[in-house]
N, C-alpha and C. Protein backbone atom coordinates (compact mmCIF):
# COMPACT_ATOMS: atom_id res chain seq x y z
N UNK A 1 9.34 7.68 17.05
CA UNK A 1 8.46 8.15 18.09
C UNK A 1 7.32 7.16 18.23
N UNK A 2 7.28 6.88 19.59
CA UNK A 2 6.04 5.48 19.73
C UNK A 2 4.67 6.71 19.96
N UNK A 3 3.70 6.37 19.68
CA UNK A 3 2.70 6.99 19.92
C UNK A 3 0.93 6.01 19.79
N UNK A 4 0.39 6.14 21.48
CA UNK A 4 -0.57 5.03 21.67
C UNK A 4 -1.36 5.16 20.21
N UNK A 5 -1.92 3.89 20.03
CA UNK A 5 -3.07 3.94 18.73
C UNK A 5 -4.29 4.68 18.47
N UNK A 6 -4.73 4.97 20.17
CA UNK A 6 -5.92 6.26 20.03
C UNK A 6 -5.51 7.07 19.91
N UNK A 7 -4.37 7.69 19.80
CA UNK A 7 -4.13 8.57 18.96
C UNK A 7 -4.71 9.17 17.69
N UNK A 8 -4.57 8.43 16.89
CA UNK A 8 -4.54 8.26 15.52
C UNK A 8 -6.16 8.21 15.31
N UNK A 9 -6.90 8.45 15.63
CA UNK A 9 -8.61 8.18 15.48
C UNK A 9 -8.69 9.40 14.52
N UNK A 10 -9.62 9.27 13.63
CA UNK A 10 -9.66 10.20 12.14
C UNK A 10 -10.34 11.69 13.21
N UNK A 11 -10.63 11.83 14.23
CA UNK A 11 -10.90 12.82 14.57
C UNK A 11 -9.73 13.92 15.38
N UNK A 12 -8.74 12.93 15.48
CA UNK A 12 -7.35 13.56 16.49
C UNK A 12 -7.00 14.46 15.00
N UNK A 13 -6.21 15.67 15.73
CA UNK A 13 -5.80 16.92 14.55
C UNK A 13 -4.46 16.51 14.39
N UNK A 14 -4.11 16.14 12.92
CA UNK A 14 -2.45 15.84 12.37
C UNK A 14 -1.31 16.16 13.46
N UNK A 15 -1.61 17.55 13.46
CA UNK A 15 -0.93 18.69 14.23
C UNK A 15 -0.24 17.41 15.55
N UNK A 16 -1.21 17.03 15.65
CA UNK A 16 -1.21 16.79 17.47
C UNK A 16 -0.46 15.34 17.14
N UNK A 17 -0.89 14.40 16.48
CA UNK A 17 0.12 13.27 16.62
C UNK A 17 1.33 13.34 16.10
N UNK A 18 2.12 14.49 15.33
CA UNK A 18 3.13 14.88 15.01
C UNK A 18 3.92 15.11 16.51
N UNK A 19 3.07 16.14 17.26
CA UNK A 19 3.67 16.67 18.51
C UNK A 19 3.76 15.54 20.08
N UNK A 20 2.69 14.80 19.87
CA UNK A 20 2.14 14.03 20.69
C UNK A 20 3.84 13.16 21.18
N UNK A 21 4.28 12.85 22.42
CA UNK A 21 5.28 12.17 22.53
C UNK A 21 5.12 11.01 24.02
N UNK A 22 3.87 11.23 24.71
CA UNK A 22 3.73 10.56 25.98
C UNK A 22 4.07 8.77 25.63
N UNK A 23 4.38 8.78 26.00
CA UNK A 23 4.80 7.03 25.86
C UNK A 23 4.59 5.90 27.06
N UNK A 24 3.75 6.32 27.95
CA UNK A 24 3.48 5.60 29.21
C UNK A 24 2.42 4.45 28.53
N UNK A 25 2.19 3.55 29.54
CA UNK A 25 1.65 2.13 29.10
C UNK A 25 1.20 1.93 27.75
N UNK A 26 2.49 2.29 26.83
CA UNK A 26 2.49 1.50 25.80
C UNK A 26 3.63 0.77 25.20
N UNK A 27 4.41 0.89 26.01
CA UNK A 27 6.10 0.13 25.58
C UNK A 27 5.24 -1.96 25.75
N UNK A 28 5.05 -2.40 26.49
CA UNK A 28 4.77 -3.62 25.84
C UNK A 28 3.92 -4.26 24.80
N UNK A 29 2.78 -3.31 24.45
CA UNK A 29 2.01 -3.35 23.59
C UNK A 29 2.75 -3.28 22.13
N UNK A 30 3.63 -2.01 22.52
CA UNK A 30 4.17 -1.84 20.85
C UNK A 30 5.08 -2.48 20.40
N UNK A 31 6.07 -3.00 21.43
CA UNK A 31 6.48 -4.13 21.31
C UNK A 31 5.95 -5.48 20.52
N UNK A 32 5.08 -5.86 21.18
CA UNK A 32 4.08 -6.61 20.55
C UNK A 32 3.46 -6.28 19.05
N UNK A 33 2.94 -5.32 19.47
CA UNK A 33 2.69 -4.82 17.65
C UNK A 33 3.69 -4.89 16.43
N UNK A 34 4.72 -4.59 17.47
CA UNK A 34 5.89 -4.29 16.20
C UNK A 34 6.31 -5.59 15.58
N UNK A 35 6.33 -6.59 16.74
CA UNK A 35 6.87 -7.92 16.36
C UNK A 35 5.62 -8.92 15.51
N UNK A 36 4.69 -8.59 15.52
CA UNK A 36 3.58 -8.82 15.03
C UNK A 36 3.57 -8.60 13.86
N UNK A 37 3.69 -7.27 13.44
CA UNK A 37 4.21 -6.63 12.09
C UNK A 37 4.98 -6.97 11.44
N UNK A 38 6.24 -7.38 12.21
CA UNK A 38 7.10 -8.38 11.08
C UNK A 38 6.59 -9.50 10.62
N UNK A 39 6.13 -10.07 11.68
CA UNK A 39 5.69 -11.35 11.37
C UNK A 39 4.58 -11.16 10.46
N UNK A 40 3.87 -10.44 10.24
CA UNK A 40 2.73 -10.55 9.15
C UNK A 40 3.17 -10.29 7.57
N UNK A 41 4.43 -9.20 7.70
CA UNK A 41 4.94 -8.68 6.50
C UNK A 41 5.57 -9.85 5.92
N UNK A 42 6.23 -10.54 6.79
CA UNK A 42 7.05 -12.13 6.51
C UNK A 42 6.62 -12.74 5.87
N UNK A 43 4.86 -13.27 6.48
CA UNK A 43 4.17 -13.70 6.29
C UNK A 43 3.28 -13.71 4.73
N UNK A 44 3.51 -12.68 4.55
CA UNK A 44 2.68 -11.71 3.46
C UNK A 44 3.72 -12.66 2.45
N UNK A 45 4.85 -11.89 2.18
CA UNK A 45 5.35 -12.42 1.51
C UNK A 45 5.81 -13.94 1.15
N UNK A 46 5.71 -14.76 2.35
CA UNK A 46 6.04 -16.42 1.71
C UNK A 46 4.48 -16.96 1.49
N UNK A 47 3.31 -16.21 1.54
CA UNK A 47 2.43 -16.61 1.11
C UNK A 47 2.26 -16.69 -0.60
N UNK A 48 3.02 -15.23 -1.17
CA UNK A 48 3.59 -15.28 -2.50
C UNK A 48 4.67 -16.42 -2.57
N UNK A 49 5.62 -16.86 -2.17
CA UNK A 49 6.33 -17.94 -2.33
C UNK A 49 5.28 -19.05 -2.16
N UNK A 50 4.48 -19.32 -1.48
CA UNK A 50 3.27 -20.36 -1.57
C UNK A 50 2.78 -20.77 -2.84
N UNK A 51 2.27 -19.68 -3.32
CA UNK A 51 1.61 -19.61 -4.04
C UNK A 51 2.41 -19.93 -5.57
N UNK A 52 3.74 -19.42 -5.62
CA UNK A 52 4.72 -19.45 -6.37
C UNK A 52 4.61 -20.86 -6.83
N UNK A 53 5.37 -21.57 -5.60
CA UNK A 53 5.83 -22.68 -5.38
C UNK A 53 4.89 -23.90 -5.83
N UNK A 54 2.90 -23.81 -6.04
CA UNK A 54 1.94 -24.40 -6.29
C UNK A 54 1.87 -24.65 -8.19
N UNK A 55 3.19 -23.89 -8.60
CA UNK A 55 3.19 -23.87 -10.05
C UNK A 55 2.04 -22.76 -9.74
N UNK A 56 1.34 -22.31 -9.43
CA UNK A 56 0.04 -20.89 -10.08
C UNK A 56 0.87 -19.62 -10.67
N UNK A 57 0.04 -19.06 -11.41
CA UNK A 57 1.01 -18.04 -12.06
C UNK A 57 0.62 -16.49 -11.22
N UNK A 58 1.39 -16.12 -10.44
CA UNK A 58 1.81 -15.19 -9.66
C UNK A 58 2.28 -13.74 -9.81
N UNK A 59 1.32 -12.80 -10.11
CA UNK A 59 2.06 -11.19 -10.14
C UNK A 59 3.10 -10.93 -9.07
N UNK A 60 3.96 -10.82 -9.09
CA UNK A 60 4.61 -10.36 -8.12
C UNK A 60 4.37 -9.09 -7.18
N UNK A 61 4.42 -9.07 -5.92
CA UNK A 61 3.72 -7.75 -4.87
C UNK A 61 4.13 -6.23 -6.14
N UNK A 62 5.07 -6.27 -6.16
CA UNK A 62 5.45 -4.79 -6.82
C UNK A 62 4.62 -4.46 -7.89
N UNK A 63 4.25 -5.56 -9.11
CA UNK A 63 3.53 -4.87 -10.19
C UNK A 63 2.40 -4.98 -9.95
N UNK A 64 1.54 -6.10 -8.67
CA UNK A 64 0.34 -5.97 -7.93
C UNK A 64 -0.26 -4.77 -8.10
N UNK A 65 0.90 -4.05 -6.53
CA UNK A 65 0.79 -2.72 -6.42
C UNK A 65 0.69 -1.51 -7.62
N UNK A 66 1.38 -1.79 -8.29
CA UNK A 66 1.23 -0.72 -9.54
C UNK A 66 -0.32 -0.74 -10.36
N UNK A 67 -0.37 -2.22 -10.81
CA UNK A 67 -1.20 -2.69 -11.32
C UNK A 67 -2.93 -1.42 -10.45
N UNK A 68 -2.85 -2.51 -9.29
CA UNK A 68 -3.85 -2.27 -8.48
C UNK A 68 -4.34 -0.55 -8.68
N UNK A 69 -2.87 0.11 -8.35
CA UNK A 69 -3.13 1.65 -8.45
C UNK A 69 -4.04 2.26 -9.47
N UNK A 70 -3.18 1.93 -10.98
CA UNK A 70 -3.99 2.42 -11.85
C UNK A 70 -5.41 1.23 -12.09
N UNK A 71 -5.48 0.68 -11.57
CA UNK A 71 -6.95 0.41 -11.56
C UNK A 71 -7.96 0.96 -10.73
N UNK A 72 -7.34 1.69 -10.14
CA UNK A 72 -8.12 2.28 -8.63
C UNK A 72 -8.49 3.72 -8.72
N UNK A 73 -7.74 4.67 -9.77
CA UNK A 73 -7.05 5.77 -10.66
C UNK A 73 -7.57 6.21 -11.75
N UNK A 74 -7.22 5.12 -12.59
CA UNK A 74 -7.15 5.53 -14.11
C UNK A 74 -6.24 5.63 -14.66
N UNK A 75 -5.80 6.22 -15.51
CA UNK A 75 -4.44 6.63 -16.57
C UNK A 75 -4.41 7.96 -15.95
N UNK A 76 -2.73 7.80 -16.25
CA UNK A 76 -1.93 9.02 -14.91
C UNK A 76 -0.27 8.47 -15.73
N UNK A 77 0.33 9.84 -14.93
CA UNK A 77 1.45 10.13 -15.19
C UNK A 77 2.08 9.53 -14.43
N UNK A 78 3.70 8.79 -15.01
CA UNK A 78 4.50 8.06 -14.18
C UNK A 78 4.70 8.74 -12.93
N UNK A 79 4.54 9.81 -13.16
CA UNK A 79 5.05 11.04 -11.89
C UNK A 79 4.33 11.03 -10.45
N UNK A 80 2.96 10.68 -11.10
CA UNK A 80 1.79 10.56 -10.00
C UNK A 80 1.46 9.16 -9.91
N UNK A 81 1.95 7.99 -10.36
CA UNK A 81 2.02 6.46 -10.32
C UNK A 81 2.94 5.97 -9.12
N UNK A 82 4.45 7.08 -9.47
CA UNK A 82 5.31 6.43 -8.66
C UNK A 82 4.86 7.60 -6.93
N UNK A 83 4.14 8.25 -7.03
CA UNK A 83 3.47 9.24 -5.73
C UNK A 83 2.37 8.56 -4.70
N UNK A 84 1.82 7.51 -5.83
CA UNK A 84 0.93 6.85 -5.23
C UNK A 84 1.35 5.70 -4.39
N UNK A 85 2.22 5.17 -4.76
CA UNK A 85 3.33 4.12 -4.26
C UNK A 85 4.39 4.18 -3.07
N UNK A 86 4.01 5.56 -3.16
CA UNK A 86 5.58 6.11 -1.88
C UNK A 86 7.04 5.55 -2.64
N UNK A 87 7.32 5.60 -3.75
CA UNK A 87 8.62 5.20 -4.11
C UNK A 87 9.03 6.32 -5.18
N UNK A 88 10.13 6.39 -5.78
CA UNK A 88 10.80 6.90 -6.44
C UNK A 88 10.57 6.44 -8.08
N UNK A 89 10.77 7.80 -8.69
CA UNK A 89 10.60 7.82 -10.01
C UNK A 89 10.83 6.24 -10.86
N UNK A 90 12.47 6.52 -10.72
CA UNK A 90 13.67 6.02 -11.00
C UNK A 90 13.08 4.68 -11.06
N UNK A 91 12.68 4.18 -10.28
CA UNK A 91 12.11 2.89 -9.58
C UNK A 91 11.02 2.57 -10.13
N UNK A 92 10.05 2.94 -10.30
CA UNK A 92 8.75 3.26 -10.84
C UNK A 92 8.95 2.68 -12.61
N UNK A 93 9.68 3.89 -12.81
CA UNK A 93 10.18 3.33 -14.56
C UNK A 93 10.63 2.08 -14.78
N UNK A 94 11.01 1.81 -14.05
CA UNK A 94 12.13 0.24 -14.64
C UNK A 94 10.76 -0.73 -14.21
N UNK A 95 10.05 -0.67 -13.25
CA UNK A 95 8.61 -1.58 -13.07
C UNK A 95 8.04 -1.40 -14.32
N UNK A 96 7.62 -0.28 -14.57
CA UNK A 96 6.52 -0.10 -15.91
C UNK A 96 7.02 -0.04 -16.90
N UNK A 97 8.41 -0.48 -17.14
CA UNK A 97 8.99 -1.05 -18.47
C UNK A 97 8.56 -2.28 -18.56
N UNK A 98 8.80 -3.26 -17.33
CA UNK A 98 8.70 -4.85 -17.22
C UNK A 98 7.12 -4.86 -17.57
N UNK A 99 5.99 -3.84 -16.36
CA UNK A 99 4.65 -3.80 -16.85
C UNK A 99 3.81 -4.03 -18.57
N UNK A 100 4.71 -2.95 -19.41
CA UNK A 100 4.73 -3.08 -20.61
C UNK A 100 4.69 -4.18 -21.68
N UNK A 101 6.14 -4.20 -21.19
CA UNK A 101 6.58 -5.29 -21.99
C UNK A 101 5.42 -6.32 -21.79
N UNK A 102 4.93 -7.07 -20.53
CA UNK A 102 4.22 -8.10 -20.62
C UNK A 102 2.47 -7.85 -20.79
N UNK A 103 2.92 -6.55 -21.18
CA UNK A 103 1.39 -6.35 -22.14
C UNK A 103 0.28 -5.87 -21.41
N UNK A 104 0.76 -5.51 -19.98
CA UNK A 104 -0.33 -5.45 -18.85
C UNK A 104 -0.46 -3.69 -19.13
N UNK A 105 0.67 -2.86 -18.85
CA UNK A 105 0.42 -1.58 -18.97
C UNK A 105 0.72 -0.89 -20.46
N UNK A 106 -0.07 -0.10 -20.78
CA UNK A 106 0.30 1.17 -22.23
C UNK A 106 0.36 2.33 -21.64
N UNK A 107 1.23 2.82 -22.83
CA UNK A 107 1.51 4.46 -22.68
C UNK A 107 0.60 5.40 -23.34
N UNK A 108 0.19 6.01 -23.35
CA UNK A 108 -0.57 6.65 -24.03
C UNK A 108 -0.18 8.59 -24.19
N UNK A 109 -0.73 9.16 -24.81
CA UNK A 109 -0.12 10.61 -25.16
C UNK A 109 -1.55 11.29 -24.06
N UNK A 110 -0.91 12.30 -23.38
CA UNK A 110 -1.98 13.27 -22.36
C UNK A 110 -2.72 13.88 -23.60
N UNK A 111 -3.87 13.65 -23.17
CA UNK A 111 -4.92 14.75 -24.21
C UNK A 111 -5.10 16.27 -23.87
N UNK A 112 -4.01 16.42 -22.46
CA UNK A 112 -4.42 17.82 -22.04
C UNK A 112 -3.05 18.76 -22.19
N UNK A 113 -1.79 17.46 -22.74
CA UNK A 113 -0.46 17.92 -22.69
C UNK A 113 -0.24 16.72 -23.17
N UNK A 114 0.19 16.87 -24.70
CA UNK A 114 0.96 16.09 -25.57
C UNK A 114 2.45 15.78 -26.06
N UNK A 115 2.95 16.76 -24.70
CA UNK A 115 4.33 16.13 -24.65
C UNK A 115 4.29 15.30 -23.48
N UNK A 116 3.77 14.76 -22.91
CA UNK A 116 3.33 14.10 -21.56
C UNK A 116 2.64 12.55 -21.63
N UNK A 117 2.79 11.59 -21.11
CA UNK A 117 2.02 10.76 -21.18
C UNK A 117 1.43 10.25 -19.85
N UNK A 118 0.15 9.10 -20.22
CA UNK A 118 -0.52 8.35 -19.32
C UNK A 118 -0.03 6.80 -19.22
N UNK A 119 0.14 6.39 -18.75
CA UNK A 119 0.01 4.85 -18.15
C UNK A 119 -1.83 4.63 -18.08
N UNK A 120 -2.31 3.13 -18.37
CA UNK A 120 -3.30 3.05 -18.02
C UNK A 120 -3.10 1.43 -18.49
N UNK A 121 -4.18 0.88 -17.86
CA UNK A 121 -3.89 -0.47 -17.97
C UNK A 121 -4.62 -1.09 -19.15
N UNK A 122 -4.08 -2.11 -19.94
CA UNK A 122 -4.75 -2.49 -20.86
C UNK A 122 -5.67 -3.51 -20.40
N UNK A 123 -5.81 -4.21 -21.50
CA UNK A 123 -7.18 -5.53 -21.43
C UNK A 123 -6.42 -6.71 -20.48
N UNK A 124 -5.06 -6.76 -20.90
CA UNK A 124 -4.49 -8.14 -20.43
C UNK A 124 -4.03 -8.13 -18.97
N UNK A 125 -3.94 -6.19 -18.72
CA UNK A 125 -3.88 -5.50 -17.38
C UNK A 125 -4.75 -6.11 -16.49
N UNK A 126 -6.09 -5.86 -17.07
CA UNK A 126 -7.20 -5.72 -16.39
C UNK A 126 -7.09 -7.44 -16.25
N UNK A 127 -7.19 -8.06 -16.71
CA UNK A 127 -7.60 -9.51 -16.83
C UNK A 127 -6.52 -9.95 -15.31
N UNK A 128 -5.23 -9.70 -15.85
CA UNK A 128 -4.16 -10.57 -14.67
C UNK A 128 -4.21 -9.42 -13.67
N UNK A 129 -4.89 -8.17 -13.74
CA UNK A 129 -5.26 -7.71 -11.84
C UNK A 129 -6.43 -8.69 -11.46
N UNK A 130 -7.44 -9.14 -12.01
CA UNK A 130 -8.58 -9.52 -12.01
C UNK A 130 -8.23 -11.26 -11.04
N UNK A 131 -7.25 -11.54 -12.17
CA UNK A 131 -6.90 -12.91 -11.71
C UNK A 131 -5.96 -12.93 -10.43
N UNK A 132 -5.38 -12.14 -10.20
CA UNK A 132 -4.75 -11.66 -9.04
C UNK A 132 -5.50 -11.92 -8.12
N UNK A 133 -6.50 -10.50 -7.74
CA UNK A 133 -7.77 -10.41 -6.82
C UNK A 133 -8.01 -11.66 -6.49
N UNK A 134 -8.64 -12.70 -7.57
CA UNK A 134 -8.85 -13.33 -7.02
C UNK A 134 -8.13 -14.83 -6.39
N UNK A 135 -6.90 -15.08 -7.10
CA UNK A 135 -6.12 -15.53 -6.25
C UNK A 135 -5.81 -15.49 -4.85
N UNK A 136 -6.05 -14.26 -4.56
CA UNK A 136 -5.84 -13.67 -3.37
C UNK A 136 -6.85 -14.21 -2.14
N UNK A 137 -8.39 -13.75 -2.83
CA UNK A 137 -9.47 -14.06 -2.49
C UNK A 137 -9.03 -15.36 -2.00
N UNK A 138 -8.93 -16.48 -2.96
CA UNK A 138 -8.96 -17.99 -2.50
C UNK A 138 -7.81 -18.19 -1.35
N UNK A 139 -6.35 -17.25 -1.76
CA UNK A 139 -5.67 -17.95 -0.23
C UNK A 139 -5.91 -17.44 1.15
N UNK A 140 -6.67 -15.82 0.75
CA UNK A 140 -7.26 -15.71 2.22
C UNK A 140 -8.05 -16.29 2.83
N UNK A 141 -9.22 -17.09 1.43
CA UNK A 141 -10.35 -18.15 2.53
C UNK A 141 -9.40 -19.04 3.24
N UNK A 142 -8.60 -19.84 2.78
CA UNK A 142 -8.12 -20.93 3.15
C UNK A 142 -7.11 -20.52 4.62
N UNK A 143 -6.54 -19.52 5.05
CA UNK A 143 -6.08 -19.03 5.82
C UNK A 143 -7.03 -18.61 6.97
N UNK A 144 -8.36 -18.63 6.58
CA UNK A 144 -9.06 -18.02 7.57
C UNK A 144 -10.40 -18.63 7.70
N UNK A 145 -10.20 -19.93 7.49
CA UNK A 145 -11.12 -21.03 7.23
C UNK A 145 -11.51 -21.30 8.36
N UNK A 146 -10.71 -21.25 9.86
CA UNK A 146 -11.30 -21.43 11.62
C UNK A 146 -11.99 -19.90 11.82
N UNK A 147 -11.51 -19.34 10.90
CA UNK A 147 -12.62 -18.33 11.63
C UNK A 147 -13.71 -17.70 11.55
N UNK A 148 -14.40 -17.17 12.30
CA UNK A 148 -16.13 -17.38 11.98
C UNK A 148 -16.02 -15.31 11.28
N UNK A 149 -16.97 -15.46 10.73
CA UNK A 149 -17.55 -13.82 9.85
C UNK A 149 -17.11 -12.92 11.27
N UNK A 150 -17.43 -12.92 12.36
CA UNK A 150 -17.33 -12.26 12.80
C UNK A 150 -15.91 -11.61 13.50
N UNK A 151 -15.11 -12.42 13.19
CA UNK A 151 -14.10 -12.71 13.53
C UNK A 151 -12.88 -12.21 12.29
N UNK A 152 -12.97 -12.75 11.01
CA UNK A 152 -12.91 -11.94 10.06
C UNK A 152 -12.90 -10.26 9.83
N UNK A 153 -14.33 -10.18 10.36
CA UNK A 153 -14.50 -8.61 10.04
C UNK A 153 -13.61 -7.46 10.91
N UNK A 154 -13.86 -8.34 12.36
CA UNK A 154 -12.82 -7.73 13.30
C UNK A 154 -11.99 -7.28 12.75
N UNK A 155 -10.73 -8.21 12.41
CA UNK A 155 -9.46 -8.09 12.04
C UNK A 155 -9.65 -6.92 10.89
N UNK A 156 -10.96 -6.95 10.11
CA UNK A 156 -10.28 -5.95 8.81
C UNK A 156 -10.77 -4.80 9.27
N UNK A 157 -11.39 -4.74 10.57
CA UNK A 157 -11.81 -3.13 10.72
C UNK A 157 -10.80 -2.86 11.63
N UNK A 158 -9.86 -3.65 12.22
CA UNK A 158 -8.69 -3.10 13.04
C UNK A 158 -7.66 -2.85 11.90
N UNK A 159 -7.43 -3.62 10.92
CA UNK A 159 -6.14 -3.51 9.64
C UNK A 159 -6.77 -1.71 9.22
N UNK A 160 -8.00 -1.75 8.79
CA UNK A 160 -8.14 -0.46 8.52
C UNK A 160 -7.92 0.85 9.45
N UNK A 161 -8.27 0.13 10.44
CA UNK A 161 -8.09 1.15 11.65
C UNK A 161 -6.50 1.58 11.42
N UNK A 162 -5.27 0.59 11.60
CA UNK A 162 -4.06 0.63 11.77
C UNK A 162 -3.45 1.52 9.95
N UNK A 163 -4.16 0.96 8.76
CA UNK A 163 -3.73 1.50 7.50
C UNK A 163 -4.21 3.39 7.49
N UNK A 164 -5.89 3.66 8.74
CA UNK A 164 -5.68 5.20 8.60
C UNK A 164 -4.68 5.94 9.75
N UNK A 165 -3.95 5.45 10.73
CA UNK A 165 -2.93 5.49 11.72
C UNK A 165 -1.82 5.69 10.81
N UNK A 166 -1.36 4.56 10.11
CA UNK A 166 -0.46 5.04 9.19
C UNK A 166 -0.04 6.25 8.16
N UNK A 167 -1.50 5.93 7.75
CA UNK A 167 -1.31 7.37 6.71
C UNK A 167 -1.41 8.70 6.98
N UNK A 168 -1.94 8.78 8.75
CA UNK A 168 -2.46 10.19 9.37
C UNK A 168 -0.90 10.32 10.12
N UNK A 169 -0.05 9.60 10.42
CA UNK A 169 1.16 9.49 10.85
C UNK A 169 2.24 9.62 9.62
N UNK A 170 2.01 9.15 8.49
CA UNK A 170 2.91 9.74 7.50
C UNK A 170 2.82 11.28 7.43
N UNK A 171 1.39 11.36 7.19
CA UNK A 171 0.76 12.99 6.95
C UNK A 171 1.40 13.75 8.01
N UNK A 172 1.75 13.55 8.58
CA UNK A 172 1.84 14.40 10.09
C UNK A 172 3.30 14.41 9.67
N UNK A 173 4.49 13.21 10.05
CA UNK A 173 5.66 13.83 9.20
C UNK A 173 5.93 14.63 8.09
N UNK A 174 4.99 14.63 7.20
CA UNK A 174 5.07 15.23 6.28
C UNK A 174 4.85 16.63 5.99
N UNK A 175 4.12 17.02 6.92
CA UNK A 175 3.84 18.34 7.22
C UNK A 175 4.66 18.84 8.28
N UNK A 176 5.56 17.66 8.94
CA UNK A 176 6.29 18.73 10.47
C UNK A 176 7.46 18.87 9.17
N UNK A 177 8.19 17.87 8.38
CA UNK A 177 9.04 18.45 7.56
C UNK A 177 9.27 19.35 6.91
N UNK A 178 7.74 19.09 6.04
CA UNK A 178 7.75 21.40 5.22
C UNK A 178 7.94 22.17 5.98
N UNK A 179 7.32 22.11 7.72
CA UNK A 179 7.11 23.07 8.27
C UNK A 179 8.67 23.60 8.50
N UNK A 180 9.35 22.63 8.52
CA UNK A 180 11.03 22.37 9.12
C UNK A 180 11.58 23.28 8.06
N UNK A 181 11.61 22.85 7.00
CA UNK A 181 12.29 23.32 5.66
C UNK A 181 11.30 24.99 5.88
N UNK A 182 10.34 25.07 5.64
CA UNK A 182 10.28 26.26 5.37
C UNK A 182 10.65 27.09 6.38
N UNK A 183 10.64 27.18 7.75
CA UNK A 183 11.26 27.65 9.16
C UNK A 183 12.63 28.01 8.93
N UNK A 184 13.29 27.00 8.15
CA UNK A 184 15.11 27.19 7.64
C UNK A 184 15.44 28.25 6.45
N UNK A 185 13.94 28.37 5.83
CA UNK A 185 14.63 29.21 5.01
C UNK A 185 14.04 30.41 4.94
């Protein structure tokens, strides 16, 4: 379902961009967006091959992401690690085995339920998210070196704009689905 971007403004009700279906003057735009989107996701990623390729030593996007989470978090259950991620358990585990092993993540016993554990990041965690960040930091200057502060900021208050679109558009599937399932039964 295409649905214009004002839509999505943190004040529009879930409800409504779930239902919302008008699609008039926005088929070339989203077009555009969409192809845009690939191209940035593309992008995203051979910038990690860039970076790869410079000999620098490189987290890979996936344990980034993990990484990043429980730094953002705290210590949490694989259950609510792999929730935060939008991925699957299954999936989740076999990352935070590799996490482990290289010393970045520990397990720890729940203090509130001791058959249960936490993930939380250790010292060497913290250090290679740290070094990450700022890896990052340096290839975005260099990528965005023609452009002036103001110009910069643009772009990240539209990325944010487009990351709460996303998530108010997940939300909205997500709630027409319960609504679905529970209607069926």
């Amino acid at each position: 379902m295409l649905v214009p971007s004002n839509q999505f403004r943190r004040e529009t009700p879930v409800a409504d961009v779930a239902n919302h279906t008008d699609q008039t003057d926005q088929t070339d735009s989203t077009e555009a967006i969409g192809r845009e989107l690939g191209t940035l996701i593309r992008g995203a990623k051979e910038l990690h091959h860039v970076l790869s390729d410079r000999g620098q030593p490189v987290v890979d996007p996936p344990a980034f992401m993990l990484l990043s989470r429980l730094a953002e978090y705290g210590p949490m259950r694989l259950s609510a690690l792999a929730g935060c991620v939008l991925l699957d358990v299954s999936t989740v585990s076999r990352q935070v085995q590799d996490l482990q092993q290289a010393g970045w993540v520990v397990r720890e016993r729940d203090p509130q339920d001791g058959r249960a554990s936490l993930l939380r990041l250790s010292p060497d965690g913290e250090a290679i998210l740290a070094a990450g960040y700022e890896q990052r930091r340096r290839a975005l200057r260099q990528v965005f070196v023609a452009w002036t502060d103001d110009q910069r900021q643009a772009l990240a208050d539209q990325l944010s704009r487009l990351n709460e679109a996303i998530a108010a558009f997940r939300t909205a599937a997500h709630l027409s689905t319960d609504l679905r399932q529970e209607n069926a039964s």
